[in-house]
Protein backbone atom coordinates (compact mmCIF):
# COMPACT_ATOMS: atom_id res chain seq x y z
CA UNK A 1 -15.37 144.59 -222.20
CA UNK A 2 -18.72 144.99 -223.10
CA UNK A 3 -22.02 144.82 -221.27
CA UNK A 4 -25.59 143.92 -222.72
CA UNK A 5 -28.38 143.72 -220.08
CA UNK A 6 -30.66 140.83 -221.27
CA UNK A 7 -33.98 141.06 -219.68
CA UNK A 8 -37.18 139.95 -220.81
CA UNK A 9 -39.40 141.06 -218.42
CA UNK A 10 -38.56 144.60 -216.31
CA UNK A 11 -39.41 142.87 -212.99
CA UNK A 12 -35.62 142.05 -211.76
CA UNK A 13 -34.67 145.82 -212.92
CA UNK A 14 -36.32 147.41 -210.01
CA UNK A 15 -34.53 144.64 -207.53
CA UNK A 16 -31.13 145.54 -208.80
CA UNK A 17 -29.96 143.23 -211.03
CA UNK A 18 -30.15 141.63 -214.63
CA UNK A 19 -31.71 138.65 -215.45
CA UNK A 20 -28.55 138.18 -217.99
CA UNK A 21 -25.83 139.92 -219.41
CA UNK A 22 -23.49 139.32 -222.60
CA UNK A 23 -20.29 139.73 -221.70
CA UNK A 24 -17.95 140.50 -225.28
CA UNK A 25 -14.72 141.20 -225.29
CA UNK A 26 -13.61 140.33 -222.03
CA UNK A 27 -9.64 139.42 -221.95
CA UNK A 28 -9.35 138.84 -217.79
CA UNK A 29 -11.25 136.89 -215.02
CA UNK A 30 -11.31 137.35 -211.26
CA UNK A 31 -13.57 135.11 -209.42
CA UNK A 32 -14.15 135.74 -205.55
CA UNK A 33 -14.08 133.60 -202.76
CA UNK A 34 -17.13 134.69 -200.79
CA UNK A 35 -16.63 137.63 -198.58
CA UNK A 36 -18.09 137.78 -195.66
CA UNK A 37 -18.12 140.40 -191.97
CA UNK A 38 -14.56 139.60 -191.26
CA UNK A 39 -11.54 141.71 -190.39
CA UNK A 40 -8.37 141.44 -191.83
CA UNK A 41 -7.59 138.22 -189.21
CA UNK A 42 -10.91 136.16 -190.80
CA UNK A 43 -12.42 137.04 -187.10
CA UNK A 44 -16.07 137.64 -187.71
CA UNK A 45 -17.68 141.16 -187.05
CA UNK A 46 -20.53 143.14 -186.03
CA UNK A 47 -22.67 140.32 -184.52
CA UNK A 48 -26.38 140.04 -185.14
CA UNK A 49 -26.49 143.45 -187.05
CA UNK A 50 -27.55 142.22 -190.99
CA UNK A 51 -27.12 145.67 -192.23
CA UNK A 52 -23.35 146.16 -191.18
CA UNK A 53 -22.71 142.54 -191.64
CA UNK A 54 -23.75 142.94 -195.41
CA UNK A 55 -21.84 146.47 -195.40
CA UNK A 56 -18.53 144.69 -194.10
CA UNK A 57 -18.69 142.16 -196.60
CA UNK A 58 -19.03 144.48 -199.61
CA UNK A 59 -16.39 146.75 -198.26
CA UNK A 60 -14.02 142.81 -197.96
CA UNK A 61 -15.24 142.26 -201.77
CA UNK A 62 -14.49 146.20 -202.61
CA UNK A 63 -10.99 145.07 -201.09
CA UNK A 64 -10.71 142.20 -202.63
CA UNK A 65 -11.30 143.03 -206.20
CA UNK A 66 -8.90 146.57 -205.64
CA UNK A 67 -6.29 143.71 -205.29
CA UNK A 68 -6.99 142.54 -208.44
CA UNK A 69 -6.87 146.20 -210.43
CA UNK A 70 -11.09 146.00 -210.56
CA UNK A 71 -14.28 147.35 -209.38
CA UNK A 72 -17.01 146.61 -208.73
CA UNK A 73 -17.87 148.37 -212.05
CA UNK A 74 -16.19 145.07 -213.47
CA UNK A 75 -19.00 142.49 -211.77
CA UNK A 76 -20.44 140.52 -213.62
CA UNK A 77 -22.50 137.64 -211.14
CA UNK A 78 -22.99 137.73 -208.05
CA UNK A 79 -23.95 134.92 -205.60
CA UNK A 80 -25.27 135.80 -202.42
CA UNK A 81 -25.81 133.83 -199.05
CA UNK A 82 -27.90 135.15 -196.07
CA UNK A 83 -29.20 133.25 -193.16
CA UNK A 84 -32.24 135.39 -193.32
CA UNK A 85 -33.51 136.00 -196.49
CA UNK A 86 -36.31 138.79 -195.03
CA UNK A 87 -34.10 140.54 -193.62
CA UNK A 88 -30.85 140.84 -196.03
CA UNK A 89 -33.98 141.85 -198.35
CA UNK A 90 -34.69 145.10 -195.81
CA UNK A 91 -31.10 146.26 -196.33
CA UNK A 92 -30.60 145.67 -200.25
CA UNK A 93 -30.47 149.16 -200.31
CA UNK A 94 -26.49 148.83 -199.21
CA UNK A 95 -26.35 147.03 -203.12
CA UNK A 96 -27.67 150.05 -204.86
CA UNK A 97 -25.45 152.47 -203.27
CA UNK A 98 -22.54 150.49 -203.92
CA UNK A 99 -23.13 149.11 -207.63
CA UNK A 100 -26.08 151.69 -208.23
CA UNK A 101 -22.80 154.67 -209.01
CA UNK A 102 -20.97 151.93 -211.25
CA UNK A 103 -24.16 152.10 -213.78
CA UNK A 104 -23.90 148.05 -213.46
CA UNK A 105 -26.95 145.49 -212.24
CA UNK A 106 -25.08 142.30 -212.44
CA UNK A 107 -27.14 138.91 -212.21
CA UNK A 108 -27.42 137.73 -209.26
CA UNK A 109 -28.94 134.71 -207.15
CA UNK A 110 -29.94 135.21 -203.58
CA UNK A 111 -30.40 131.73 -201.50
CA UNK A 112 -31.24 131.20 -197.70
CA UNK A 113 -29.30 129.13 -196.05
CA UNK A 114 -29.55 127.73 -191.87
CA UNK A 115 -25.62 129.27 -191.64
CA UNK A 116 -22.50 130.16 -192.97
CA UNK A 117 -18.86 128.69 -192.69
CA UNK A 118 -18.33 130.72 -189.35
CA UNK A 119 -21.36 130.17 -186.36
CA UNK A 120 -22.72 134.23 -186.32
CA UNK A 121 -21.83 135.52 -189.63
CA UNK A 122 -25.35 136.25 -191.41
CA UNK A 123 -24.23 137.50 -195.22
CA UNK A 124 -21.78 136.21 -197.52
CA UNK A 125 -21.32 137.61 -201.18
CA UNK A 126 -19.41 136.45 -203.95
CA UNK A 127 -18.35 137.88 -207.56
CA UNK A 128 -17.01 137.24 -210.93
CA UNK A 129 -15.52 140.23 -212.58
CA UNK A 130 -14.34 140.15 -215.57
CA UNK A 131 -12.15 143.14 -217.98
C-alpha cells in the first residue's frame, strides 16, 4: 500500500492529521467498530478521567487491529467521538505518541456529541486500515 498526504493548506499538519490521503495499492480492508474505555467484558473504565478514557480506547483499537495482522501504521481514517470536545482536545497529545512513531497522520473528523452508547464513557474512536 501506498500513502500520499494530500493537503492544501499546512494548517491540519500541526493537529495531527491529513486533510486527505491516496490510498494505491491497497489489497485488504479492516474497518473498526468504535472502541471505546472498556475492558475485555464491554464494562466501561476509568470514569470521568478523558485522558485515560482516550488512552483505553486506543490501547482497545491497538487490540483490535493486532487481531487483524495491522497497526496502527495501516490507518487510514479515523472517526472520533468525545462528549467534550475541549477537553479530548487537551489530551490529543495521547494521538501523537501513538500514530506520531508510525510516521502516519490519517484524516480524521472529530465531532461532539451529548453521549456515547454506554452513560459515562467520554471518547470513542474508530478506524479503517487498510494493507
Amino acid at each position: 500500500m501506498e500513502r500520499t498526504a494530500v493537503n492544501p493548506w499546512e494548517w491540519s499538519i500541526k493537529l495531527g492529521y491529513n486533510q486527505a490521503e491516496v490510498i494505491d495499492s491497497a489489497t485488504r480492508q479492516v474497518i473498526c467498530a468504535g472502541q471505546t474505555a472498556v475492558d475485555e467484558n464491554g464494562a466501561p473504565q476509568r470514569p470521568g478521567d478523558m485522558r485515560a478514557q482516550i488512552s483505553l480506547a486506543l490501547d482497545n483499537l491497538e487490540t483490535v487491529l493486532k487481531g487483524a495482522g495491522m497497526d496502527l501504521s495501516k490507518v487510514v481514517k479515523l472517526g472520533i467521538y468525545a462528549t467534550d470536545v475541549d477537553e479530548a482536545l487537551k489530551n490529543f497529545d495521547l494521538m501523537g505518541m501513538r500514530f506520531g512513531p508510525h510516521q502516519v497522520a490519517p484524516p480524521m473528523t472529530l465531532l461532539g456529541v451529548t453521549r456515547l452508547a454506554i452513560p459515562g464513557l467520554l471518547f470513542e474512536i474508530e478506524a479503517t486500515a487498510m494493507t
